[in-house]
C-alpha atoms as a PDB file:
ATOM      1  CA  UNK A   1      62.443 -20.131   6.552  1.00  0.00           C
ATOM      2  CA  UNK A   2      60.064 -19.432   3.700  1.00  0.00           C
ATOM      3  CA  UNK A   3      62.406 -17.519   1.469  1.00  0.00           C
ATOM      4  CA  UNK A   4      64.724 -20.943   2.193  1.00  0.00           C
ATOM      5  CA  UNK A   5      61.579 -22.840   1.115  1.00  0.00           C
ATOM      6  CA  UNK A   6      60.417 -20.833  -1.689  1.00  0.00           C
ATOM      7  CA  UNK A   7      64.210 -20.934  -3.014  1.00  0.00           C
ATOM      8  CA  UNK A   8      64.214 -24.817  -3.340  1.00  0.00           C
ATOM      9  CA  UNK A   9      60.621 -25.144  -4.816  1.00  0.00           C
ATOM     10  CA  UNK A  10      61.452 -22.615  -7.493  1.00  0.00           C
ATOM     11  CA  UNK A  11      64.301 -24.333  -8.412  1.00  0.00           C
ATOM     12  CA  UNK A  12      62.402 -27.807  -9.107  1.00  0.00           C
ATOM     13  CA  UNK A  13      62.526 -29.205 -12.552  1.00  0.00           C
ATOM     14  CA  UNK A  14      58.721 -29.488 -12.950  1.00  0.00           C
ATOM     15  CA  UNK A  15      56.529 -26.586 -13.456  1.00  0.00           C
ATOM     16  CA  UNK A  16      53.429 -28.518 -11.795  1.00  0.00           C
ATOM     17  CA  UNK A  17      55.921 -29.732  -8.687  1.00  0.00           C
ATOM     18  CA  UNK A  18      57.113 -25.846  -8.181  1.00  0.00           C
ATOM     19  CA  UNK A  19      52.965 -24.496  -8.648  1.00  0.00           C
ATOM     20  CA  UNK A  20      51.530 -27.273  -5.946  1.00  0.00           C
ATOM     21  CA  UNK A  21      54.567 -26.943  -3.802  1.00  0.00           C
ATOM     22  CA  UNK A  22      54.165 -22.844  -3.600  1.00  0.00           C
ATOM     23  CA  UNK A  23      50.385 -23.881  -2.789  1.00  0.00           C
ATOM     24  CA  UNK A  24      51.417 -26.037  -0.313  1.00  0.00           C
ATOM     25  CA  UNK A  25      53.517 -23.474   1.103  1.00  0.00           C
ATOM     26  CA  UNK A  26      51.059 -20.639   1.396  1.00  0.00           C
ATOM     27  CA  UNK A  27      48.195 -22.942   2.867  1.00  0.00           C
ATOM     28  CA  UNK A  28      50.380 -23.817   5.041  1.00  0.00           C
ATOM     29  CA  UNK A  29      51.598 -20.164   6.280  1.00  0.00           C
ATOM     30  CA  UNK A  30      47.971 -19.535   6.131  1.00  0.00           C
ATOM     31  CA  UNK A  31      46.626 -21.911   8.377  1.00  0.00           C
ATOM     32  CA  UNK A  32      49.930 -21.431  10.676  1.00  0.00           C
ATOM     33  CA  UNK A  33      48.374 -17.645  10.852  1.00  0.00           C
ATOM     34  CA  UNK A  34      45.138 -18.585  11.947  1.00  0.00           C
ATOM     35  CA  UNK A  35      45.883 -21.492  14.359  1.00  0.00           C
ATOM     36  CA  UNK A  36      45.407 -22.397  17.066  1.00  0.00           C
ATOM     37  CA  UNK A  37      42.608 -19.872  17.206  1.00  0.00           C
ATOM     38  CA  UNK A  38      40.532 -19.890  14.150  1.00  0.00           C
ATOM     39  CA  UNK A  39      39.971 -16.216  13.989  1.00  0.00           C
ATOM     40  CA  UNK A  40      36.451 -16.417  12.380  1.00  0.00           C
ATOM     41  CA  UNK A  41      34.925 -18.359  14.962  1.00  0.00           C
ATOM     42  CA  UNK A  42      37.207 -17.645  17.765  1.00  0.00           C
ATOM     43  CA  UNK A  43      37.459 -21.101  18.678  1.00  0.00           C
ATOM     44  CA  UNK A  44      40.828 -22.999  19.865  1.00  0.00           C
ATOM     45  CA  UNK A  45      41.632 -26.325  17.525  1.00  0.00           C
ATOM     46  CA  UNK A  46      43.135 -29.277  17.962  1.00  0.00           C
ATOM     47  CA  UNK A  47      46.700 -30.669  15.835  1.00  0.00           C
ATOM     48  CA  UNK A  48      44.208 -32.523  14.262  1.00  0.00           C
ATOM     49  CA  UNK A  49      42.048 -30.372  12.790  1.00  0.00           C
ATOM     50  CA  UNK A  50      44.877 -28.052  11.740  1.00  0.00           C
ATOM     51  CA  UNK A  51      46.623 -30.722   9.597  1.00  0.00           C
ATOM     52  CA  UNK A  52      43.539 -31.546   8.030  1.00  0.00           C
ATOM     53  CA  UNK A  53      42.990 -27.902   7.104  1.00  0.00           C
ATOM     54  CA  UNK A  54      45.830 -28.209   5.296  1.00  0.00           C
ATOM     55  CA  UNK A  55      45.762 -31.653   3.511  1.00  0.00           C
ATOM     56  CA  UNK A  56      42.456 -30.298   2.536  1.00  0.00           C
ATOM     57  CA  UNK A  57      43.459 -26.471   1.630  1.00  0.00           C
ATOM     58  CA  UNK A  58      46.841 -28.391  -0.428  1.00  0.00           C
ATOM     59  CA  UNK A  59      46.460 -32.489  -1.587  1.00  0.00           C
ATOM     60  CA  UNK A  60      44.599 -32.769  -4.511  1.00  0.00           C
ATOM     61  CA  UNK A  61      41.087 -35.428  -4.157  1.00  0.00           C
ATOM     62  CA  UNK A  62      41.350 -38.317  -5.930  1.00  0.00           C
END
């Protein structure tokens, strides 16, 4: 699935759309890693909390 992913990203006509979509992506494997245990604190989390860790980790603040 990520090679698929990475594949269409790269091949996106905009530099910044391929960069912040290859963020997205790693954040996201990251986080998929991690959950639903958060291995620091050896806690369980909720859906919530993981898809905020990831808007935060990947959508830029305006």
């Amino acid at each position: 699935m990520q090679r698929s992913l990475k594949r269409e990203i790269n091949q996106s006509t905009s530099e910044d759309i391929e960069k912040h979509s290859l963020s997205l992506l790693t954040s996201l494997v990251t986080n998929l890693s991690n959950w639903p245990v958060d291995q620091k604190s050896d806690k369980t989390t909720d859906l919530s909390s993981f898809i905020n860790d990831i808007l935060e980790d990947c959508v830029p603040k305006i």
